[in-house]
Protein backbone atom coordinates (compact mmCIF):
# COMPACT_ATOMS: atom_id res chain seq x y z
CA UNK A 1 68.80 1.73 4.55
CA UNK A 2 71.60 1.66 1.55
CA UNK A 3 70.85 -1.83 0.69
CA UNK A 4 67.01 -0.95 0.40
CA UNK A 5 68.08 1.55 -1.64
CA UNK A 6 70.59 -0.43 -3.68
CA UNK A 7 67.88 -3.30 -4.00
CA UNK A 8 65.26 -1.11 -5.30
CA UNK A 9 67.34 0.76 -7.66
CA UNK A 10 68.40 -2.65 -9.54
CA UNK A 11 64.90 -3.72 -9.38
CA UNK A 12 63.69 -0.42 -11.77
CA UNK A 13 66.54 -1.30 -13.70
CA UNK A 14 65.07 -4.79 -14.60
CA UNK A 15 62.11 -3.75 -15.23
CA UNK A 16 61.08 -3.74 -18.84
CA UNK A 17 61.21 -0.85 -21.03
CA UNK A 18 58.07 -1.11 -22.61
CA UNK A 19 57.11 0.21 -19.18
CA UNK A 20 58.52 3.34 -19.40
CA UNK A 21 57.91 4.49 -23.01
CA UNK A 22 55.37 5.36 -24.83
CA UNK A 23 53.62 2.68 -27.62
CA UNK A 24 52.25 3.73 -31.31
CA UNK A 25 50.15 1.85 -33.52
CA UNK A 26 51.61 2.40 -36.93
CA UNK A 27 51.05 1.63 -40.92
CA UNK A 28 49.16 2.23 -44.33
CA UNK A 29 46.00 3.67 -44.99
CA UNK A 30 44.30 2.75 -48.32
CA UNK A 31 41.36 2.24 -51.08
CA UNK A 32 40.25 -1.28 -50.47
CA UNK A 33 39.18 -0.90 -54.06
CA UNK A 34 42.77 -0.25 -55.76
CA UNK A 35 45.70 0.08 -52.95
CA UNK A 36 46.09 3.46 -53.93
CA UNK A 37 46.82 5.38 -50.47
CA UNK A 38 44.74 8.07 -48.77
CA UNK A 39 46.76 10.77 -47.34
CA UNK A 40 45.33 13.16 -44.74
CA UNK A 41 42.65 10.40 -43.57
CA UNK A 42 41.88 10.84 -39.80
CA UNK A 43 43.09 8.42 -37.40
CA UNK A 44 41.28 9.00 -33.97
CA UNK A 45 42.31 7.42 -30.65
CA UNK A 46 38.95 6.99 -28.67
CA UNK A 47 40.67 5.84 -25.37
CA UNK A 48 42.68 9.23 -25.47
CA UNK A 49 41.22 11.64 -27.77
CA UNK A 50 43.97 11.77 -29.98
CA UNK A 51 44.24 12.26 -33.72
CA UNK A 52 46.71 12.84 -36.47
CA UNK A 53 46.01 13.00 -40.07
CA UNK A 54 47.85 10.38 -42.66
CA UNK A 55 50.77 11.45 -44.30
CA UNK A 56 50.87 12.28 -48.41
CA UNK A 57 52.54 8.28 -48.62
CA UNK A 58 49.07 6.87 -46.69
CA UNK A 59 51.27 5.92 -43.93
CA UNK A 60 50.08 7.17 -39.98
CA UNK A 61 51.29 6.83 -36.09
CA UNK A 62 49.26 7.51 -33.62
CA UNK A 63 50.34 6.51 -29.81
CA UNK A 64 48.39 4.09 -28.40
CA UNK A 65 47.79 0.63 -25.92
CA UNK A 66 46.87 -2.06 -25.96
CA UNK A 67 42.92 -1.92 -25.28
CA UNK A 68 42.76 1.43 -26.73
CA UNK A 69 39.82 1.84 -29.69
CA UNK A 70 41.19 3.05 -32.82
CA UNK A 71 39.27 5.01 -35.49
CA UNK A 72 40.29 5.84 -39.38
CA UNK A 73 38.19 8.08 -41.29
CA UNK A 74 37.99 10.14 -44.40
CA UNK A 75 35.65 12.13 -46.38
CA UNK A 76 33.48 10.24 -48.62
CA UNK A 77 35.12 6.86 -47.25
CA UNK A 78 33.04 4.26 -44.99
CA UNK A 79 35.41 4.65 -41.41
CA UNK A 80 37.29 1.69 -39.90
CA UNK A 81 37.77 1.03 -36.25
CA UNK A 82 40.24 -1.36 -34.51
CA UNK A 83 40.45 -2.52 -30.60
CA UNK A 84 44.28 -2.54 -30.48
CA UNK A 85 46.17 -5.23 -29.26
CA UNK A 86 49.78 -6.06 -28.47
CA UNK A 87 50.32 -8.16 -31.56
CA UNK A 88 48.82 -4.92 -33.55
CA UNK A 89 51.52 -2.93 -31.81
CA UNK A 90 54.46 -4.96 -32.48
CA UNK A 91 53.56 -6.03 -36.58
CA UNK A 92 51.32 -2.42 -37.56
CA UNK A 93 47.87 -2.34 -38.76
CA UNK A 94 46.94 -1.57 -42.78
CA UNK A 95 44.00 -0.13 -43.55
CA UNK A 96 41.75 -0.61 -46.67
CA UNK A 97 38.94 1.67 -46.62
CA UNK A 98 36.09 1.51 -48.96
CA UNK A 99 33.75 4.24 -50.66
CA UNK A 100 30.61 4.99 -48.62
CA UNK A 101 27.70 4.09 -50.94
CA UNK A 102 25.61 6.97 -49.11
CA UNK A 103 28.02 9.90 -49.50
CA UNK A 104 26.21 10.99 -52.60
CA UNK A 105 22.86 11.33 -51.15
CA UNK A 106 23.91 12.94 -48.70
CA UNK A 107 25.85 16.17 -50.30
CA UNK A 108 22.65 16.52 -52.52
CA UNK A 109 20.58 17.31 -49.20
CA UNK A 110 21.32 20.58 -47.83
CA UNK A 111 19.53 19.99 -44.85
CA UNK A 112 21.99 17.43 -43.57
CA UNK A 113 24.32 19.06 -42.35
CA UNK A 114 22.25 21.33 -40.00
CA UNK A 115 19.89 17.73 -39.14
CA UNK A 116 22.83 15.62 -38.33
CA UNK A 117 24.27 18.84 -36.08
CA UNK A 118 20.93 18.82 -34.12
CA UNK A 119 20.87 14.65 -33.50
CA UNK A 120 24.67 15.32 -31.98
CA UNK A 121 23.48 18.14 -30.25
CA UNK A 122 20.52 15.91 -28.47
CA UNK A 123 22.34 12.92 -28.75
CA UNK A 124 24.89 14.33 -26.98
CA UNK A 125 23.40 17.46 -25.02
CA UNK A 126 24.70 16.41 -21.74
CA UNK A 127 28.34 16.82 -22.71
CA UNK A 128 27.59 20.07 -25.29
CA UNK A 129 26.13 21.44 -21.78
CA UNK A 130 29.57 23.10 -19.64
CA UNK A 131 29.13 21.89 -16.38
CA UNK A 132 29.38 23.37 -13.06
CA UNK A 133 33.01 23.48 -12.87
CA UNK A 134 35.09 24.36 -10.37
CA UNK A 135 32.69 26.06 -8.15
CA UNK A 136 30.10 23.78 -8.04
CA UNK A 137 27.52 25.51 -9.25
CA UNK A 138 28.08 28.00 -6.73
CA UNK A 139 27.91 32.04 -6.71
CA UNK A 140 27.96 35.11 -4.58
CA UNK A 141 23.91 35.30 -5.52
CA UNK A 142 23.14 31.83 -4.08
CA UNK A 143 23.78 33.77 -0.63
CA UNK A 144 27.00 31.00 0.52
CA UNK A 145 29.42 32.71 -2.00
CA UNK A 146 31.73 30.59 -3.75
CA UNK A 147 32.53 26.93 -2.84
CA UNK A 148 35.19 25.72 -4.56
CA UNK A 149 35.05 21.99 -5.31
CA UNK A 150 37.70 20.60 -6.65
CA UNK A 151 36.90 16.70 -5.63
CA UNK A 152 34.24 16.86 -8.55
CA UNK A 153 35.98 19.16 -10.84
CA UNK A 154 39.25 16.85 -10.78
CA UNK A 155 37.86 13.49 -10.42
CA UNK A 156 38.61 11.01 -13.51
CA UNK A 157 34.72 11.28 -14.39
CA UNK A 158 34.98 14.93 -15.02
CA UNK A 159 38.12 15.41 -16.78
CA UNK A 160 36.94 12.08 -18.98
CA UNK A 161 33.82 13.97 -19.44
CA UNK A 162 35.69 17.25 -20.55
CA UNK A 163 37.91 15.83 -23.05
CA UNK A 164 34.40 14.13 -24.67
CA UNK A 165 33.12 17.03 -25.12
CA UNK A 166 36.30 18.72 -26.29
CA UNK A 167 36.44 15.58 -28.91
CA UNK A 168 32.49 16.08 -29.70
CA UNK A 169 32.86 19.69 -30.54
CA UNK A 170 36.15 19.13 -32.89
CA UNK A 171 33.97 16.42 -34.72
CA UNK A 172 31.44 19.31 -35.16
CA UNK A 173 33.47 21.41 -36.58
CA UNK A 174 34.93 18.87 -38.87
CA UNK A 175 31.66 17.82 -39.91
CA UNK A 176 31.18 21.44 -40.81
CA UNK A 177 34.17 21.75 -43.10
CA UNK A 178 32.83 18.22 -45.01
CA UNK A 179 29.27 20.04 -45.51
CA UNK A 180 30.96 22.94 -46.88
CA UNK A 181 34.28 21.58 -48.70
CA UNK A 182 32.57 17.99 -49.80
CA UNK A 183 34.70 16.26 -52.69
CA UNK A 184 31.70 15.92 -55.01
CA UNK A 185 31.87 19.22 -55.11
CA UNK A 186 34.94 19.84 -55.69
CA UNK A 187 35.49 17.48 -58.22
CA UNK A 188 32.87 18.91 -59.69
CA UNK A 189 34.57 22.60 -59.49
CA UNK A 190 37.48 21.08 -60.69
CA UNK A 191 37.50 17.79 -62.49
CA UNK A 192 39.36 16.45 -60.17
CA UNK A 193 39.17 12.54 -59.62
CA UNK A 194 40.59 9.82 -57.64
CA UNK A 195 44.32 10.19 -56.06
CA UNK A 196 44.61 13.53 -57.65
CA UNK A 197 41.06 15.07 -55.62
CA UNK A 198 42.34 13.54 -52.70
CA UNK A 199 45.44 14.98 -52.69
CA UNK A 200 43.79 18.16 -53.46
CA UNK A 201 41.41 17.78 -50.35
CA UNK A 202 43.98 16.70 -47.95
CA UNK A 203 46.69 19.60 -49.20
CA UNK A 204 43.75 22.59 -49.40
CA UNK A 205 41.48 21.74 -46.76
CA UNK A 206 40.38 24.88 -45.12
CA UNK A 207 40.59 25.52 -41.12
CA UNK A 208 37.39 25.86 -39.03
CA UNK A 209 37.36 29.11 -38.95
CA UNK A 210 38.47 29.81 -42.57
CA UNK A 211 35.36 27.67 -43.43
CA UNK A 212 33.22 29.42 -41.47
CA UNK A 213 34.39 33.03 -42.65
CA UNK A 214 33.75 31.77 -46.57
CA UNK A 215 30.57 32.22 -47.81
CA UNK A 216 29.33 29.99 -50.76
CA UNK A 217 30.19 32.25 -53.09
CA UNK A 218 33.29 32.96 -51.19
CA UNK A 219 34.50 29.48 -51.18
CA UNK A 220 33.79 29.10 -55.00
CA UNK A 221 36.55 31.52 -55.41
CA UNK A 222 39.03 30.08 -52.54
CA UNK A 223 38.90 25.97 -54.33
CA UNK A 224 39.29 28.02 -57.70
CA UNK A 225 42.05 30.00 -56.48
CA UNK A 226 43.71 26.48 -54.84
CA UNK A 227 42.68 24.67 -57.93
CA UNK A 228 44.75 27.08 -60.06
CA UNK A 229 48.14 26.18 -57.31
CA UNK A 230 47.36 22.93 -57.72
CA UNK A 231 48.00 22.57 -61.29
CA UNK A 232 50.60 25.10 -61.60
CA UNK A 233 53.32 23.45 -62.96
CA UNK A 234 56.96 23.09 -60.50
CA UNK A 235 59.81 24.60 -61.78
């Protein structure tokens, strides 16, 4: 019995690290157009549901494996995606993103927010529906009281399925604070352009719920107030 023990004991010690530890997909995020960087873009881990915003430098890590499907996105900016791979891993992955010829037309429609909200919604409806859960469906009124089933409720389908829709709905809301805190119209608030309206979105962005709280003339006042830090010279 020791020497089982002693055997499989130096056999987890051979084993590789790599094993045991966790892997992250790491480098720059940039303007194809002039290698200037992009901080706060959103790098999104499909696989896992994951997602960290870009530092003020342009640089990101984000855990991931190899296989995993890797998304970076930002406002205004036509997204990049990336199947990862264990070269990827081990040298980094750059990213040059380039300025989505449609963003204009589409902060000059007010409709689009509240059209592209209803094709996720239908697109989507089955996972923006909660499901059963852990009852099944089940309640006192259905005369057989409550029948817990946790085979359903726990299987890899489900809790895939939850985290979907957990993803879906922070996309939403994201999507929400574009529509309402869009850089062409903040630059146009504030004559802000290039690096220095990107760092302005990135460092002012307003939460979910701050963004829904604002009104339109409300949020006129809040980028005018930010504007006004922003410029502020540092002592």
């Amino acid at each position: 019995m020791l020497s089982r023990l002693l055997i499989l004991s130096l056999i987890l010690l051979t084993l590789p690290a790599t094993s045991f530890s966790q892997t992250f997909l790491r480098g720059n995020i940039f303007m194809y157009s002039n290698d200037t960087p992009v901080p706060g873009a959103s790098v999104t881990n499909l696989t896992t549901g994951k997602t960290i915003l870009a530092t003020p430098a342009g640089t990101y890590v984000i855990e991931a494996r190899n296989k995993d499907i890797v998304v970076f996105s930002f406002t205004g900016l036509t997204s990049d995606t990336v199947k990862v791979e264990e070269q990827l891993l081990k040298t980094g992955y750059d990213v040059g993103l380039k300025e989505d010829p449609y963003t204009l037309k589409n902060v000059t429609v007010t409709s689009n927010y509240q059209l592209d909200s209803l094709r996720r919604r239908n697109e989507y409806s089955r996972y923006f529906e909660k499901g059963p859960g852990i009852t099944g469906g089940n309640r006192p009124p259905d005369g057989v009281g409550i029948s817990v089933s946790p085979i359903s409720h726990f299987s890899k389908k489900s809790r895939e399925q939850r985290k979907f829709r957990k993803q879906l709905l922070k996309n939403e809301e994201e999507a929400y604070i574009d529509y309402v805190f869009s850089p062409v119209w903040v630059g146009k608030l504030t004559g802000l352009k290039n690096d220095s309206l990107r760092q302005f979105m990135y460092q002012y962005r307003p939460s979910y719920k701050l963004a829904r709280s604002l009104d339109h003339t409300d949020m006129i006042v809040y980028i005018n107030d930010r504007y006004k830090e922003f410029i502020r010279p540092k002592r």
